[in-house]
Protein backbone atom coordinates (compact mmCIF):
# COMPACT_ATOMS: atom_id res chain seq x y z
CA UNK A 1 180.99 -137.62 66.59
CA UNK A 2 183.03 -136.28 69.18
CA UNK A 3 184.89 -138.98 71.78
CA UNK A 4 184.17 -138.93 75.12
CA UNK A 5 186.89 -137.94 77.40
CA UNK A 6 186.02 -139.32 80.95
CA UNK A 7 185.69 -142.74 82.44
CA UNK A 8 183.02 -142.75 85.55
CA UNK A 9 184.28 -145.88 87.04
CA UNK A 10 183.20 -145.28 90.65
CA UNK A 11 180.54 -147.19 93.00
CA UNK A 12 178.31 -145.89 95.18
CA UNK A 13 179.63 -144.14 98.14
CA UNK A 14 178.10 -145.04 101.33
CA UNK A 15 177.18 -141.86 103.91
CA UNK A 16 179.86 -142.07 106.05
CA UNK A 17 182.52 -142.20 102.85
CA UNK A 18 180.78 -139.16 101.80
CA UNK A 19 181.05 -137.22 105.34
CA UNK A 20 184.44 -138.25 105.56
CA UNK A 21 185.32 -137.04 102.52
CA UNK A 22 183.73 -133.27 103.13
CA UNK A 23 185.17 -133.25 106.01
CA UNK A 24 188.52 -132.90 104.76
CA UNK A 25 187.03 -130.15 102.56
CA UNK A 26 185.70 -128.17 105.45
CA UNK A 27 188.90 -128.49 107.43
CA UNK A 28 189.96 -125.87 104.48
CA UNK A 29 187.32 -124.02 104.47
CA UNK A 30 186.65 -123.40 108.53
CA UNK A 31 185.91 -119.85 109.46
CA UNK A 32 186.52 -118.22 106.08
CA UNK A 33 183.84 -115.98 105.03
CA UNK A 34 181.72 -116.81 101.79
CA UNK A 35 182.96 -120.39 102.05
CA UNK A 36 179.23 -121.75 102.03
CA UNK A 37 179.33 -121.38 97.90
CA UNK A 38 182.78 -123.00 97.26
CA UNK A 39 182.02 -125.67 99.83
CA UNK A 40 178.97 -126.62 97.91
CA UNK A 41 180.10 -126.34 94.81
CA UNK A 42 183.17 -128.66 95.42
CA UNK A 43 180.60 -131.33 97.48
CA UNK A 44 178.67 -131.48 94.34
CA UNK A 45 181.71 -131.84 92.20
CA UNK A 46 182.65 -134.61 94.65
CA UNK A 47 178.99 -136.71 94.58
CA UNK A 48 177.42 -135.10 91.92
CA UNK A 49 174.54 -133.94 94.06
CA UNK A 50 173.99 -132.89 97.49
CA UNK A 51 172.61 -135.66 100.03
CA UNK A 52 170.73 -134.05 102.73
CA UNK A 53 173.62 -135.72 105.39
CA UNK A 54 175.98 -133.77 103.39
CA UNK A 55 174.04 -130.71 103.93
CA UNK A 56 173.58 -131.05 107.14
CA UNK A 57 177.03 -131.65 107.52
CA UNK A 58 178.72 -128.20 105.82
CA UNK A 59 176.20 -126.43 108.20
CA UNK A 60 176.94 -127.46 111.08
CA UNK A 61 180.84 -126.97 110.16
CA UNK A 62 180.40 -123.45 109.19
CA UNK A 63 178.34 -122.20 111.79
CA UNK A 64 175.05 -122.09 109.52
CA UNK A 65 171.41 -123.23 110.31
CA UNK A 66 170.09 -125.87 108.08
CA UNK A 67 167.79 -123.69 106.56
CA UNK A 68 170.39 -121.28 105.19
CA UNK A 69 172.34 -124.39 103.53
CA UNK A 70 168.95 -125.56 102.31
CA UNK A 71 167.65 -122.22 100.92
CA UNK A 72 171.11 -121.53 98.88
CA UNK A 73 170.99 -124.98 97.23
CA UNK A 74 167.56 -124.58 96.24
CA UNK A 75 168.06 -120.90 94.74
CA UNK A 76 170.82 -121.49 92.69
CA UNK A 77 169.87 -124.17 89.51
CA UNK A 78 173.40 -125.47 89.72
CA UNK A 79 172.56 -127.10 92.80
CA UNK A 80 170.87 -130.77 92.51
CA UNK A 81 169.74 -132.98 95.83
CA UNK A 82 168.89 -135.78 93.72
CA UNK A 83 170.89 -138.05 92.31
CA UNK A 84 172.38 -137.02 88.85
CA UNK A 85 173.48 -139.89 85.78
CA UNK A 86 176.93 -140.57 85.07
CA UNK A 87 176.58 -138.18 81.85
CA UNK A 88 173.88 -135.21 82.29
CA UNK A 89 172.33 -134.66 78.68
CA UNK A 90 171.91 -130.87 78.11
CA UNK A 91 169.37 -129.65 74.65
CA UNK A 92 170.04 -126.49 73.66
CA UNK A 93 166.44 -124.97 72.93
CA UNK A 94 167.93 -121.11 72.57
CA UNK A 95 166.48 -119.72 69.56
CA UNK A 96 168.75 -121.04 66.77
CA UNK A 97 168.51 -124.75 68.04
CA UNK A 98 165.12 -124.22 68.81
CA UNK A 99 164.40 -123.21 65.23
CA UNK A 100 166.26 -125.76 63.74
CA UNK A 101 164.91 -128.69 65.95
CA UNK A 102 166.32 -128.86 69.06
CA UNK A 103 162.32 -129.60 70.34
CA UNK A 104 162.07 -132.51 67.74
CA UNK A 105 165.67 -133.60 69.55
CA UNK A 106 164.54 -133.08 72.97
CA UNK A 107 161.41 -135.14 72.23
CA UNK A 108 163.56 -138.15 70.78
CA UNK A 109 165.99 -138.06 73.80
CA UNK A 110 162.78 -138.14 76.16
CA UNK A 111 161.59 -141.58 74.03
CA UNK A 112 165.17 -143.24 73.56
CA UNK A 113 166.22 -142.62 77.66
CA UNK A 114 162.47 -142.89 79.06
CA UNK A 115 162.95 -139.84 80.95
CA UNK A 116 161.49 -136.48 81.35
CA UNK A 117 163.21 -132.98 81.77
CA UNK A 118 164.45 -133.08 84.76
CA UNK A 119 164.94 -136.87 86.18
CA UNK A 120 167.64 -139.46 85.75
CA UNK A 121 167.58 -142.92 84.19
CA UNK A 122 166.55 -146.01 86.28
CA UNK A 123 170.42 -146.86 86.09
CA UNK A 124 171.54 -143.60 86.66
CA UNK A 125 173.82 -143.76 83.50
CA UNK A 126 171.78 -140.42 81.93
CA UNK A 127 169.99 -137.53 83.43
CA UNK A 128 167.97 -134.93 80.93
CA UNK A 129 167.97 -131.22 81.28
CA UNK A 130 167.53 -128.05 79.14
CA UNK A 131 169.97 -125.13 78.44
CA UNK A 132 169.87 -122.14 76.69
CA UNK A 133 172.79 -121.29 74.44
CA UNK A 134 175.90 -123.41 74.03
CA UNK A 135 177.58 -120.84 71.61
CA UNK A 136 177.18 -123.42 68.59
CA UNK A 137 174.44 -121.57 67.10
CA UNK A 138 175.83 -121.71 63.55
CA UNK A 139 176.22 -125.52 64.37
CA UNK A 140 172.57 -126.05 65.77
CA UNK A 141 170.62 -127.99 67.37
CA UNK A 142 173.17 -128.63 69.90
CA UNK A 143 173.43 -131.12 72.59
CA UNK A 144 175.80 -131.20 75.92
CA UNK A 145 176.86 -134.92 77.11
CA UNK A 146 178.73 -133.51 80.51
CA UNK A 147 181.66 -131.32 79.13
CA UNK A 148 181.37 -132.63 75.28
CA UNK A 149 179.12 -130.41 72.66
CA UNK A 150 177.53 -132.25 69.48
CA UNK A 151 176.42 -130.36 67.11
CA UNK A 152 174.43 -130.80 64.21
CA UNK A 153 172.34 -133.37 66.20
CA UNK A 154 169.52 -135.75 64.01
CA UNK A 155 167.08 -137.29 66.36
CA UNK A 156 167.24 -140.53 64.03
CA UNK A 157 171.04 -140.11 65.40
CA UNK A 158 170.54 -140.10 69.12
CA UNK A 159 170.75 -143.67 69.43
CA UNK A 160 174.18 -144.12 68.36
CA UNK A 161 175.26 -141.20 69.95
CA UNK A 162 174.43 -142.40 73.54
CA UNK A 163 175.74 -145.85 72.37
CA UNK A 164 179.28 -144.14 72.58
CA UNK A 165 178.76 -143.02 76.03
CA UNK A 166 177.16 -146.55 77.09
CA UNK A 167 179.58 -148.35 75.36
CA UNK A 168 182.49 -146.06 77.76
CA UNK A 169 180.80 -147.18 80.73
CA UNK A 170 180.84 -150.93 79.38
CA UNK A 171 184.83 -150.77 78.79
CA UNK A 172 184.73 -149.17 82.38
CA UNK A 173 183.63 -151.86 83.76
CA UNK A 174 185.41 -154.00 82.18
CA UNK A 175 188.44 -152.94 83.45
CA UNK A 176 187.13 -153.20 87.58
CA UNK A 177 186.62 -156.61 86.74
C-alpha cells in the first residue's frame, strides 16, 4: 500500500481570507492576456474549488463579465464550485480496470464513503469521481487518492486503504493541538 505523502492540516478559510489571498494572485496576473485560465487554475489549487466570491472576484480584476468567468469554469471538468474532500478518490473504469473490476470497486467505495459519483463526504475528508486511464493498466483496477495510484485494488480492501488516509488526517490533527 502506497504512503501518503501530504498532510491537509488547514481550517476553513473565511471569504475575505480567500479574496485576500487572490488578490495577491491577480496583482501578477493584471492585464496579461490568457491569464483567465492560469488565474483559475491557481485559485483552485489555492481552495480546492471555486467560491462564487472568488469568481466574481478574478472578473472583475481582469476586465471580464461574470458570465465569461462562469461559462469557462463550467466547460472545463477540471473546474469544481463545490467544495472538494481533503483527498479526491479517482476509479479508473477505462477498459482494463473496467474489465477487471474497477465497477465492483467503484460500487464498494460508493457503500464504505456513503457517497455518489460526484459529491463529497459529510466531513469533507473524501470526494468520489471517475477517470479514464491512469496508465496502470497491467496493474488494474486502479484507484487515484489525490496524487497517489493503488493498484491492484480488492473492494474487501477499501476499508483499510482509506484508513491510511483517515488515520493522516488524525496525526494532523494531532499535531494543531
Amino acid at each position: 500500500m502506497s504512503e501518503v505523502k501530504n498532510c491537509h492540516c488547514q481550517g476553513e478559510m473565511s471569504e475575505d481570507d480567500m479574496l485576500r489571498q487572490i488578490d495577491g494572485v491577480l496583482e501578477d496576473y493584471k492585464g496579461g492576456d490568457g491569464a483567465l485560465i492560469p488565474v483559475l487554475q491557481i485559485a483552485q489549487n489555492m481552495f480546492g474549488y471555486l467560491p462564487d466570491a472568488v469568481l466574481r472576484r478574478i472578473g472583475e480584476k481582469l476586465n471580464k463579465p461574470h458570465s465569461e468567468v462562469a461559462g469557462v469554469v463550467s466547460f472545463y471538468s477540471f473546474f469544481s464550485t463545490q467544495p472538494r474532500g481533503k483527498y479526491v478518490v479517482r476509479v479508473c473504469l477505462g477498459t482494463a480496470c473496467y474489465v477487471r473490476g474497477g465497477k465492483q470497486v467503484l460500487d464498494a467505495l460508493k457503500k464504505e464513503l456513503q457517497v455518489d459519483v460526484g459529491q463529497t463526504t459529510a466531513d469533507r475528508m473524501f470526494s468520489l469521481d471517475v477517470g479514464r486511464c491512469f496508465g496502470a493498466c497491467g496493474l488494474a483496477p486502479a484507484i487515484m487518492v489525490n496524487d497517489d495510484v493503488h493498484q491492484r485494488v480488492k473492494p474487501v480492501k477499501l476499508t483499510e486503504l482509506l484508513d491510511v488516509y483517515r488515520n493522516k488526517e488524525n496525526e494532523c490533527a494531532k499535531e494543531v493541538d
